[in-house]
PDB file of N, CA and C in Angstrom:
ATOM      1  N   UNK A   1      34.937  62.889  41.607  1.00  0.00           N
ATOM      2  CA  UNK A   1      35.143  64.317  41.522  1.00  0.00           C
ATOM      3  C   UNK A   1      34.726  64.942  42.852  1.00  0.00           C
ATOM      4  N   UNK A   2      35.266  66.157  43.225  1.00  0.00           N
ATOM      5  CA  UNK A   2      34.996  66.759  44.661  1.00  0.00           C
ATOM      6  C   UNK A   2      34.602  67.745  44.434  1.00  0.00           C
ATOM      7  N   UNK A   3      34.059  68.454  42.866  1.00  0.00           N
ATOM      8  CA  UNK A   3      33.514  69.496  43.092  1.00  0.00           C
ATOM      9  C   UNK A   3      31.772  69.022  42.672  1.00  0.00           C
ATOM     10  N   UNK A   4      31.262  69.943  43.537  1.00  0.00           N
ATOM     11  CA  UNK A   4      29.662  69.860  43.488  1.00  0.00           C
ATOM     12  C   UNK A   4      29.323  70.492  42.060  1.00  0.00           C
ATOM     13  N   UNK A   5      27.994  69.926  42.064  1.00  0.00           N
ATOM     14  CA  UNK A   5      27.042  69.773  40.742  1.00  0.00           C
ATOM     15  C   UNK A   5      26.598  71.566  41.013  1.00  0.00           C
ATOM     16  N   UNK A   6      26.286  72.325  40.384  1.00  0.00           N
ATOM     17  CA  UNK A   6      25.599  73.412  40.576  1.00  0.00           C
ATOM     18  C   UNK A   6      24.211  73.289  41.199  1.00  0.00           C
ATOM     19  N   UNK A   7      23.760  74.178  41.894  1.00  0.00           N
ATOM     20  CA  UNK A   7      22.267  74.203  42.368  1.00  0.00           C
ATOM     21  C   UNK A   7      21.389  74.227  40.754  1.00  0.00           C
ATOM     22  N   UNK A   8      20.671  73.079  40.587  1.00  0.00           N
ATOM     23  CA  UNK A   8      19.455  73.141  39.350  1.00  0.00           C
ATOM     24  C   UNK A   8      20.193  73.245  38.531  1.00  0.00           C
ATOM     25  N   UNK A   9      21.357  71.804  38.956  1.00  0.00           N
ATOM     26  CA  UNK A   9      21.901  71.062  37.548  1.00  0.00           C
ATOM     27  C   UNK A   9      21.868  69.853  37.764  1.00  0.00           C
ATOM     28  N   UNK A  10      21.166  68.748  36.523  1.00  0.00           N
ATOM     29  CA  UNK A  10      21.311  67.338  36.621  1.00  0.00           C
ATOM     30  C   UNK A  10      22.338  66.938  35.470  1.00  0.00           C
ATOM     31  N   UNK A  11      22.584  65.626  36.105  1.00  0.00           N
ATOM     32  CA  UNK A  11      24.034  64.679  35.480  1.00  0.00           C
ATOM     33  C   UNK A  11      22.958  63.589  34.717  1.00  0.00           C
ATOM     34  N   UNK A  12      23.801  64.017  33.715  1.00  0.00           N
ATOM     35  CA  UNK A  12      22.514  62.972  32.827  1.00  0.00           C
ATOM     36  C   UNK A  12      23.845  62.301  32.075  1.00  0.00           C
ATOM     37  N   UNK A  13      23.815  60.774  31.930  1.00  0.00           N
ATOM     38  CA  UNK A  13      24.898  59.753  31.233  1.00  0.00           C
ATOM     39  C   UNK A  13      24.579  60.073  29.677  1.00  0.00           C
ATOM     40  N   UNK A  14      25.688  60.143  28.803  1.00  0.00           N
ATOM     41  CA  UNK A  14      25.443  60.245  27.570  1.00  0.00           C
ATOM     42  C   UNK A  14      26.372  59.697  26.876  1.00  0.00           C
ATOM     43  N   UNK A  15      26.135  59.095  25.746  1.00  0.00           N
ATOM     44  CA  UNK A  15      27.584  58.089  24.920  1.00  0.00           C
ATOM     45  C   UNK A  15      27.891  59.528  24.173  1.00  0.00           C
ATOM     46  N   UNK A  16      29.616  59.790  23.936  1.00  0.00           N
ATOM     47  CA  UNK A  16      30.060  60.743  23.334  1.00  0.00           C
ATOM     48  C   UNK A  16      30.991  60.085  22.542  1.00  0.00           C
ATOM     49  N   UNK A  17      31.585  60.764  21.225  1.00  0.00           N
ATOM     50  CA  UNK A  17      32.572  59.985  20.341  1.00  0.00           C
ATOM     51  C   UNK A  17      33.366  60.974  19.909  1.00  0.00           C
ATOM     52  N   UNK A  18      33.986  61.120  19.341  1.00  0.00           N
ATOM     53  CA  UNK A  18      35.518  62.211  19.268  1.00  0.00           C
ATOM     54  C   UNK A  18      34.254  63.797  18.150  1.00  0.00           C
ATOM     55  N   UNK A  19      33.218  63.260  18.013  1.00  0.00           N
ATOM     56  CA  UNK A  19      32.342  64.227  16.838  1.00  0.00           C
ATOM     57  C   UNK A  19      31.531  65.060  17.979  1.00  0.00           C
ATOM     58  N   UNK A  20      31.218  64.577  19.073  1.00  0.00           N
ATOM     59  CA  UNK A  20      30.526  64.973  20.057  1.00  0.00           C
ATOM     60  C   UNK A  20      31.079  65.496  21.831  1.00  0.00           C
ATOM     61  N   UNK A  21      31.959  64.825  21.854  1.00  0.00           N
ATOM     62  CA  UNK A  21      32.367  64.941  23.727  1.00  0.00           C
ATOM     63  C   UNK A  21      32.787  66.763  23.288  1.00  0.00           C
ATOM     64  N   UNK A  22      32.681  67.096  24.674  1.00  0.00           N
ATOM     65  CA  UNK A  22      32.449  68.476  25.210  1.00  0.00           C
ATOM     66  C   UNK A  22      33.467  69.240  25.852  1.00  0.00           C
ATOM     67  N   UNK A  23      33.551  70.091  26.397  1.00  0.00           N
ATOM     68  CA  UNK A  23      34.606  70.337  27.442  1.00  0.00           C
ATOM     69  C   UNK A  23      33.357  70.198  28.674  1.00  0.00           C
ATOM     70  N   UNK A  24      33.613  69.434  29.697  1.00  0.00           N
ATOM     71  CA  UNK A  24      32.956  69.291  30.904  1.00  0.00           C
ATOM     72  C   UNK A  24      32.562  68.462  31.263  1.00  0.00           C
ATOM     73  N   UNK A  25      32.680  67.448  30.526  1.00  0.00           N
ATOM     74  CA  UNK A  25      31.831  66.214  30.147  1.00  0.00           C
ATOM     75  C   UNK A  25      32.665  65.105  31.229  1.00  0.00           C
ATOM     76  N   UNK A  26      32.352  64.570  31.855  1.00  0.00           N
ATOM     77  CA  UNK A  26      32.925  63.645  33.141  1.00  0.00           C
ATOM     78  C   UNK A  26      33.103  62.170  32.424  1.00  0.00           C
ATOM     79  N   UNK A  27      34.264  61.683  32.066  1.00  0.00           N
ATOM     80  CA  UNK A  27      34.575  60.279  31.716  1.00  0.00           C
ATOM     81  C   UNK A  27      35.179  59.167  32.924  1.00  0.00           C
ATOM     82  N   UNK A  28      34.520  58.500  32.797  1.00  0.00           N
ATOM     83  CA  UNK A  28      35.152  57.922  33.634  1.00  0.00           C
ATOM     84  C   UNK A  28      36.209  56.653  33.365  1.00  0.00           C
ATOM     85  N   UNK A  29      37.871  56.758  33.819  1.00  0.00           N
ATOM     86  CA  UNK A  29      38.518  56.008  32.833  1.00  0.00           C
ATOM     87  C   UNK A  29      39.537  55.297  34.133  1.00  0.00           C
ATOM     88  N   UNK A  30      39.834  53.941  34.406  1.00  0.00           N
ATOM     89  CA  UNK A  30      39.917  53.129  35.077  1.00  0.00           C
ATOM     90  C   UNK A  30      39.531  53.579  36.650  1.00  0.00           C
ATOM     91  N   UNK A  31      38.308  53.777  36.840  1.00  0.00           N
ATOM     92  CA  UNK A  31      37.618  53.901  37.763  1.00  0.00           C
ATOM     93  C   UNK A  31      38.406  55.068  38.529  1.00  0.00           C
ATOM     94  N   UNK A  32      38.185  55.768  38.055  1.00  0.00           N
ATOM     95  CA  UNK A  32      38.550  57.343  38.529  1.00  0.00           C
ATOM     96  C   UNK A  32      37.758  58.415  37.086  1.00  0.00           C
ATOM     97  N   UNK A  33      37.081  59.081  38.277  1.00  0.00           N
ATOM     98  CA  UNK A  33      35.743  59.936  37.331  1.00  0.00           C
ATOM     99  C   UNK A  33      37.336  61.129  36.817  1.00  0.00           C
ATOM    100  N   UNK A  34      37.240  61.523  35.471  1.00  0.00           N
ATOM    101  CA  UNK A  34      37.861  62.512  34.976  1.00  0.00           C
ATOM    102  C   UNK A  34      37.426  63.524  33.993  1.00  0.00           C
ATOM    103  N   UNK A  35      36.930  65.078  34.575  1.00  0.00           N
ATOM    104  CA  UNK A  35      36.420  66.127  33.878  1.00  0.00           C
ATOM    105  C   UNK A  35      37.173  66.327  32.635  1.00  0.00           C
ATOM    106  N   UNK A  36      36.697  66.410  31.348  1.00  0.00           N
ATOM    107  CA  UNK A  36      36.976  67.033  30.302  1.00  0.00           C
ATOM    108  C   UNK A  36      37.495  68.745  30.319  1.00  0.00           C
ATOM    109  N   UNK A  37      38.971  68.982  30.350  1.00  0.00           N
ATOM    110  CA  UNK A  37      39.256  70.692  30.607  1.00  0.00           C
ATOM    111  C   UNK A  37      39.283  71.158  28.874  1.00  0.00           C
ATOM    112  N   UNK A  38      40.075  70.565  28.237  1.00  0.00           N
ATOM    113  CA  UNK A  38      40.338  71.554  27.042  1.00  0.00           C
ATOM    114  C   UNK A  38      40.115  70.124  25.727  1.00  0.00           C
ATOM    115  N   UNK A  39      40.028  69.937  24.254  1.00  0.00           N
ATOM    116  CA  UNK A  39      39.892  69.444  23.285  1.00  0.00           C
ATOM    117  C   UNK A  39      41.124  69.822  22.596  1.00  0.00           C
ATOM    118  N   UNK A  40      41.405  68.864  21.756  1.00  0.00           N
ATOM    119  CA  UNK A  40      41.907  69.246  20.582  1.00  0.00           C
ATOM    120  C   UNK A  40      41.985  68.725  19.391  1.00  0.00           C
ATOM    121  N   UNK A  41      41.980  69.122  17.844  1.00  0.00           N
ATOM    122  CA  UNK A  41      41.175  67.959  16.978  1.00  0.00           C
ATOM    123  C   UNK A  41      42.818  67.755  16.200  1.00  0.00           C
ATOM    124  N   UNK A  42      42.838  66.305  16.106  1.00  0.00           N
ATOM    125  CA  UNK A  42      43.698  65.550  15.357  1.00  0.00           C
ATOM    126  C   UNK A  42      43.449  64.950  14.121  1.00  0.00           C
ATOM    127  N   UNK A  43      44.357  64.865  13.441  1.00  0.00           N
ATOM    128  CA  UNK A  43      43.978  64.129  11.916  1.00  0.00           C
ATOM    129  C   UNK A  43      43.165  62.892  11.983  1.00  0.00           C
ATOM    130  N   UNK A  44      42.697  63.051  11.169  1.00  0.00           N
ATOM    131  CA  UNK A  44      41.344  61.553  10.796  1.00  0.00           C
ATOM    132  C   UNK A  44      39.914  62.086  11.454  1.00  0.00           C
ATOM    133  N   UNK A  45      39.880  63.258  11.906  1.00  0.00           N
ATOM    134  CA  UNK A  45      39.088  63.159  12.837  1.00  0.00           C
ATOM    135  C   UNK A  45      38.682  62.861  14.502  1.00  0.00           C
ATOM    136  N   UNK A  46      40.233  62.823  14.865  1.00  0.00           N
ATOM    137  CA  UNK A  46      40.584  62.005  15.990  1.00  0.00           C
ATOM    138  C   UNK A  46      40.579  63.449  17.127  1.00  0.00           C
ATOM    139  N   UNK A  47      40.243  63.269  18.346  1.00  0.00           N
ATOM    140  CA  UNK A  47      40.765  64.479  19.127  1.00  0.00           C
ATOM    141  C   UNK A  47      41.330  63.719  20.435  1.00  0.00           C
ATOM    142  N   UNK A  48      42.200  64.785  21.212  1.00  0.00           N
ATOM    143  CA  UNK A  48      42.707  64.658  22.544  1.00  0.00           C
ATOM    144  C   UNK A  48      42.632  64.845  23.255  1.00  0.00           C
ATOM    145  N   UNK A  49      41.511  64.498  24.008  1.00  0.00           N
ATOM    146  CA  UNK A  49      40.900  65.155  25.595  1.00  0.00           C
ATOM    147  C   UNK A  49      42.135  65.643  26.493  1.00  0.00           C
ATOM    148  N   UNK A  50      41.876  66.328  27.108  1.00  0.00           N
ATOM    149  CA  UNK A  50      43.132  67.359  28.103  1.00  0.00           C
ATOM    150  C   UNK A  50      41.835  66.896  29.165  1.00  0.00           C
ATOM    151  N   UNK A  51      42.567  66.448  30.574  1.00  0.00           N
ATOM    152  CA  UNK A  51      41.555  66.666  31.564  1.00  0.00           C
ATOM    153  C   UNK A  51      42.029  67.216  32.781  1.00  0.00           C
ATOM    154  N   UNK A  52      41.213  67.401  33.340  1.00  0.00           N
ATOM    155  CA  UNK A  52      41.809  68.715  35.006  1.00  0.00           C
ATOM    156  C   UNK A  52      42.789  68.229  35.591  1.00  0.00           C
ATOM    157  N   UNK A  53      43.543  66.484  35.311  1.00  0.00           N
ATOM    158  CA  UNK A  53      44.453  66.322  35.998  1.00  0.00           C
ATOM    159  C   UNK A  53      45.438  66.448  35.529  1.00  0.00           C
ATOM    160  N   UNK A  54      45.477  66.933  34.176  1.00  0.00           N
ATOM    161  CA  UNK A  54      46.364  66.692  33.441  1.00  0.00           C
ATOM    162  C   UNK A  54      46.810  65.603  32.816  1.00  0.00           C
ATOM    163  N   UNK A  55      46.209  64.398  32.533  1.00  0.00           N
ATOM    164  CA  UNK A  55      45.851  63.427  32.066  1.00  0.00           C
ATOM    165  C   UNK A  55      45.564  63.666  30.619  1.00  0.00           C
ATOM    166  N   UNK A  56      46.106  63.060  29.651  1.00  0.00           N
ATOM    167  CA  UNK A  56      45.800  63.058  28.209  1.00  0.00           C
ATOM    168  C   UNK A  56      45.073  61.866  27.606  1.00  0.00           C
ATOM    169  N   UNK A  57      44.481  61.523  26.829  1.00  0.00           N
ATOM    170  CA  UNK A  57      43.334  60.858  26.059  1.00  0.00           C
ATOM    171  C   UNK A  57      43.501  60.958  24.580  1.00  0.00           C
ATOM    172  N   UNK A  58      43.776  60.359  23.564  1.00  0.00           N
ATOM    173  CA  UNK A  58      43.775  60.518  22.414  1.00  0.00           C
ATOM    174  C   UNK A  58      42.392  59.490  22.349  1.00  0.00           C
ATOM    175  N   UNK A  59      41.142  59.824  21.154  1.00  0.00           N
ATOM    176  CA  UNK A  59      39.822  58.825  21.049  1.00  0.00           C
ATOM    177  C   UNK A  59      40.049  59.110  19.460  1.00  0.00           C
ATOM    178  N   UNK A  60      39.898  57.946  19.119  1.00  0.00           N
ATOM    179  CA  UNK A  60      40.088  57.670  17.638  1.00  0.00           C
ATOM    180  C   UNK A  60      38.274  58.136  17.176  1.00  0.00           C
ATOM    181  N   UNK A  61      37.915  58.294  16.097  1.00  0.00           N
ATOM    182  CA  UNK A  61      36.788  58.848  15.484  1.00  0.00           C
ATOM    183  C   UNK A  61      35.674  57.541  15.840  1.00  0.00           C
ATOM    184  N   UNK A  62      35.872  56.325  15.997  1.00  0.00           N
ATOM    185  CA  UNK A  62      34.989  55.047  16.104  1.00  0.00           C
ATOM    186  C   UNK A  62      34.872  54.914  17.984  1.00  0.00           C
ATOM    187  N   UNK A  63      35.600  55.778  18.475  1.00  0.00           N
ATOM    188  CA  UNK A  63      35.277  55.595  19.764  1.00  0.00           C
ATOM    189  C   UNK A  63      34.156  56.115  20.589  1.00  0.00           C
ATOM    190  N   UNK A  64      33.672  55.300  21.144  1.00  0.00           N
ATOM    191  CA  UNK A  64      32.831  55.232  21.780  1.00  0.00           C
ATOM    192  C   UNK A  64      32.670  55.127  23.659  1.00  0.00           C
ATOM    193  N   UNK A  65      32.439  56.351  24.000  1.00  0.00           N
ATOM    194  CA  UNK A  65      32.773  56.559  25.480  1.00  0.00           C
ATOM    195  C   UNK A  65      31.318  56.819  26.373  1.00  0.00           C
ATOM    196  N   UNK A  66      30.976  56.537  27.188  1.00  0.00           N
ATOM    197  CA  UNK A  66      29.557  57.125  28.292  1.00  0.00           C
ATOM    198  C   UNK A  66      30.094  57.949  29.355  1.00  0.00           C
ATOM    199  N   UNK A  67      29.869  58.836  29.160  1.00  0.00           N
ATOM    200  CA  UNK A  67      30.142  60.497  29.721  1.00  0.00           C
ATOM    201  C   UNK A  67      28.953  61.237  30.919  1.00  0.00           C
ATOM    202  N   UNK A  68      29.088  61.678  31.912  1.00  0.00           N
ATOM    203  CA  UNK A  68      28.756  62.485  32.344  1.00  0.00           C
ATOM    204  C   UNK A  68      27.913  63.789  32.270  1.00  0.00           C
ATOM    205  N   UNK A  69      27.009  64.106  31.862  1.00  0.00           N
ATOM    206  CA  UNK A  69      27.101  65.982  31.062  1.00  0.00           C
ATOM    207  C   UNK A  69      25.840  66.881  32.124  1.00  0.00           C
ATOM    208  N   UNK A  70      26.694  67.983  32.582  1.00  0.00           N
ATOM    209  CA  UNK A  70      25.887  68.463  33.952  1.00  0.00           C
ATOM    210  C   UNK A  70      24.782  69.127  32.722  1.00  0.00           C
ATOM    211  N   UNK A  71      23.209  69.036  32.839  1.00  0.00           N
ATOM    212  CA  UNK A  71      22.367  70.138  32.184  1.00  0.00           C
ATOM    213  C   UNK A  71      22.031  71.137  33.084  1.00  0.00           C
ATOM    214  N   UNK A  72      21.654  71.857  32.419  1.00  0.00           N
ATOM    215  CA  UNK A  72      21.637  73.064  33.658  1.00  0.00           C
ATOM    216  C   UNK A  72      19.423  73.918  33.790  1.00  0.00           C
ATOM    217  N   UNK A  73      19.021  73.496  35.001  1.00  0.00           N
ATOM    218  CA  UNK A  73      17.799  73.625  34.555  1.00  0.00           C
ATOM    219  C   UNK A  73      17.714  74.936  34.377  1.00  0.00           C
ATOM    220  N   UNK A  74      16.588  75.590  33.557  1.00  0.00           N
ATOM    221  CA  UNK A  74      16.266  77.099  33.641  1.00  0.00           C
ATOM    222  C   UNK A  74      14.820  77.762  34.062  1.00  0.00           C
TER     223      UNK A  74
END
């Protein structure tokens, strides 16, 4: 990714699954880091990551991904 982290924000790795991932959340998927832009929830429980490249993702409910997630200190 080429955009910077905010001033007094850390990247902390976190496992996310279609119940949890975020919008923002950085996946990284054949070795190219890809931001989470928009969600959307599919039957079974399933959703479809939309990401900034326009890149689509369908994660079935058992999936299991390690994500990115900027916290933001206060």
């Amino acid at each position: 990714m080429r955009d910077q982290a905010p001033v007094g924000a850390l990247a902390s790795p976190v496992e996310v699954t279609a119940a949890t991932v975020q919008r923002g959340d950085i996946i990284q998927l054949g070795g190219q880091a890809c931001r989470v832009r928009d969600l959307f929830q599919l039957p079974h429980g399933a959703k479809q990551l939309v990401f900034e490249s326009g890149e689509l993702l369908a994660i079935h409910t058992r999936t299991r991904l390690i994500a990115l997630r900027l916290l933001r200190r206060r």
